[in-house]
Protein backbone atom coordinates (compact mmCIF):
# COMPACT_ATOMS: atom_id res chain seq x y z
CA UNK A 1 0.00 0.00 0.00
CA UNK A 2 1.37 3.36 -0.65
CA UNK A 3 1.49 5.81 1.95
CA UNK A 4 -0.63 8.26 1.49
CA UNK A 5 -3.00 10.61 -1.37
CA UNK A 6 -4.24 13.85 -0.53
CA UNK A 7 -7.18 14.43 -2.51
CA UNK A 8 -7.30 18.15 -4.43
CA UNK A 9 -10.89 19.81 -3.68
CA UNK A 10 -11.34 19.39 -7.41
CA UNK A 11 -11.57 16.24 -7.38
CA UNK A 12 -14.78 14.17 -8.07
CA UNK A 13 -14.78 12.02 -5.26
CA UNK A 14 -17.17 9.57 -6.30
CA UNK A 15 -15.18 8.61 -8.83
CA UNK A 16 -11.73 8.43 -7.03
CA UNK A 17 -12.08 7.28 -3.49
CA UNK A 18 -13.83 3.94 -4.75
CA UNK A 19 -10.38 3.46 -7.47
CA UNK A 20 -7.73 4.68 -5.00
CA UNK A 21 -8.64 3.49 -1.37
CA UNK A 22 -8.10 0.05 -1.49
CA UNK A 23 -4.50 1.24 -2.51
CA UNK A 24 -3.78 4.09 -0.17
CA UNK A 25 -4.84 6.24 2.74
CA UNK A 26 -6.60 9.51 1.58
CA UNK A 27 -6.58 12.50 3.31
CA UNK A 28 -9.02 15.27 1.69
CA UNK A 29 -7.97 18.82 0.97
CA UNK A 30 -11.32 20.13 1.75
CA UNK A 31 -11.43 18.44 5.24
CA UNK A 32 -7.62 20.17 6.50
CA UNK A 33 -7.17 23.42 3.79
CA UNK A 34 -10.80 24.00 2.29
CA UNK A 35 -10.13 26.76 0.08
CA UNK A 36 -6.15 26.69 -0.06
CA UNK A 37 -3.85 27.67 -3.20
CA UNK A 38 -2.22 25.27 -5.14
CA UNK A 39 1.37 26.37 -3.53
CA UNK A 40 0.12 25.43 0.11
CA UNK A 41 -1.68 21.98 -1.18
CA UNK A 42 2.18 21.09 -2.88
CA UNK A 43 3.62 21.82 0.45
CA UNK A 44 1.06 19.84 2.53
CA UNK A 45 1.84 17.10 0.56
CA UNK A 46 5.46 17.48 0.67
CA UNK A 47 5.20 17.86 4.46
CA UNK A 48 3.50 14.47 4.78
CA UNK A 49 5.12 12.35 2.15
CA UNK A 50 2.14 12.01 0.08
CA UNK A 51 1.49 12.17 -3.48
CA UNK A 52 -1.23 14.67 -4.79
CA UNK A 53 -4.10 13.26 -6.47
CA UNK A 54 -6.19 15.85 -8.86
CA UNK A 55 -7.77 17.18 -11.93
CA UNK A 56 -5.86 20.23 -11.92
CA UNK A 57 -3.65 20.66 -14.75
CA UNK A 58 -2.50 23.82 -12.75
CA UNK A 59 -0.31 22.06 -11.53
CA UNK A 60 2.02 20.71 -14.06
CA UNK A 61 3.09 24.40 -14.74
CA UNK A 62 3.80 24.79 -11.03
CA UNK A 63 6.25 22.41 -11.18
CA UNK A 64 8.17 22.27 -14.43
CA UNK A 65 7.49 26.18 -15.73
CA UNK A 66 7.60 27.65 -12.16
CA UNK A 67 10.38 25.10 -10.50
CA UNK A 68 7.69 25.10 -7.15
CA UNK A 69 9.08 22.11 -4.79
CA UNK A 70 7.05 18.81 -5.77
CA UNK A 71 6.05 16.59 -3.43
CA UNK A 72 6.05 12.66 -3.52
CA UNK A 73 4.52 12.79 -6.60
CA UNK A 74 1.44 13.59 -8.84
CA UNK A 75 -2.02 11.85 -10.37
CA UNK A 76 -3.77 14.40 -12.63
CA UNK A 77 -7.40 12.21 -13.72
CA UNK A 78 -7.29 13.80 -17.23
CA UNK A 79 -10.35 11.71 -18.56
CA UNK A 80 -12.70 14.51 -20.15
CA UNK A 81 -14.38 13.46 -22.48
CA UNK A 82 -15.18 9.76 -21.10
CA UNK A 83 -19.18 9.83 -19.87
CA UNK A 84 -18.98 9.64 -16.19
CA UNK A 85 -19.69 5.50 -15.89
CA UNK A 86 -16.70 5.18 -18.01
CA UNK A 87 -14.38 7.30 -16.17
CA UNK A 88 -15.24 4.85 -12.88
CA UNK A 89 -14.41 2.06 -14.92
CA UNK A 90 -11.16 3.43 -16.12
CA UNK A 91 -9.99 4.86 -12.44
CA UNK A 92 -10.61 1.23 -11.23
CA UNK A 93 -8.34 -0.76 -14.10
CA UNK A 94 -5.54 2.04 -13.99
CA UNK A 95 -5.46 3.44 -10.19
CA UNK A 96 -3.05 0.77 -8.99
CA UNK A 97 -0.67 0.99 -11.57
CA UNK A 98 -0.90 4.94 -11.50
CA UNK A 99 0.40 4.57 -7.93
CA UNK A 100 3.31 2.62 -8.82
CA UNK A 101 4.33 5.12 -11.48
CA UNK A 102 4.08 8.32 -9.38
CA UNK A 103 6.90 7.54 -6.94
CA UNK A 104 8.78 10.62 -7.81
CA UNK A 105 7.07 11.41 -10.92
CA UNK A 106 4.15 13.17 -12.32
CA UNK A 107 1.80 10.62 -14.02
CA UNK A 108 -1.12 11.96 -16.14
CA UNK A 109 -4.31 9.21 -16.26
CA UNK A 110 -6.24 10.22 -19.70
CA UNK A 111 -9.19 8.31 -21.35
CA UNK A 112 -6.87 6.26 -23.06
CA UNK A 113 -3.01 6.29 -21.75
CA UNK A 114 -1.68 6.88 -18.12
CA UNK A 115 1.87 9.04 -19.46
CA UNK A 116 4.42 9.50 -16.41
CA UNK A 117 7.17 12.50 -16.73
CA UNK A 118 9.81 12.35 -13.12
CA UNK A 119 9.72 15.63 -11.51
């Protein structure tokens, strides 16, 4: 199991928790930082060793345009424009394997390919 995903407030919940929490412990940015910039959710995950999971491609440019610190790693859940049933489905084949990739990397889970660039 890894150890640890905090959840981005953008994220659609009902869709990730169910892929992602038989892998991991999640800890949701809307229950510790509701409402926090993107520069204090990279350092709370930094701080606890965790990688960021969201649907924010904000973030990408923080880190290789902007050189901010990265944390563990990244998931960005790029699936627009999979209906909703289908992005469950793909979430729940690819989750695992996205965790294994984002050990120090930034890994990028689309509708049809799950690309991984190391931070």
């Amino acid at each position: 199991m890894a150890s640890g995903l905090l959840f981005d407030e953008c994220v659609d919940l009902t869709l990730a928790v169910p892929a992602f929490s038989p892998h991991a412990q999640i800890v949701l940015v809307r229950d510790i930082l509701p409402g926090a910039n993107d520069h204090v959710v990279l350092a709370d995950a930094r701080s606890r060793g965790f990688i960021l999971v969201t649907e924010d491609a904000g973030f990408g440019r923080l880190l290789f345009h902007l050189k901010a610190p990265s944390p563990k790693g990244i998931i960005l859940i790029a699936l627009d424009p999979l209906p909703r049933h289908e992005r469950l489905k793909r979430l729940m084949v690819i989750a695992a394997q996205a965790l294994t990739h984002a050990q120090g990397a930034f890994v990028t889970i689309g509708p049809k390919t799950v690309r991984t660039r190391k931070l």
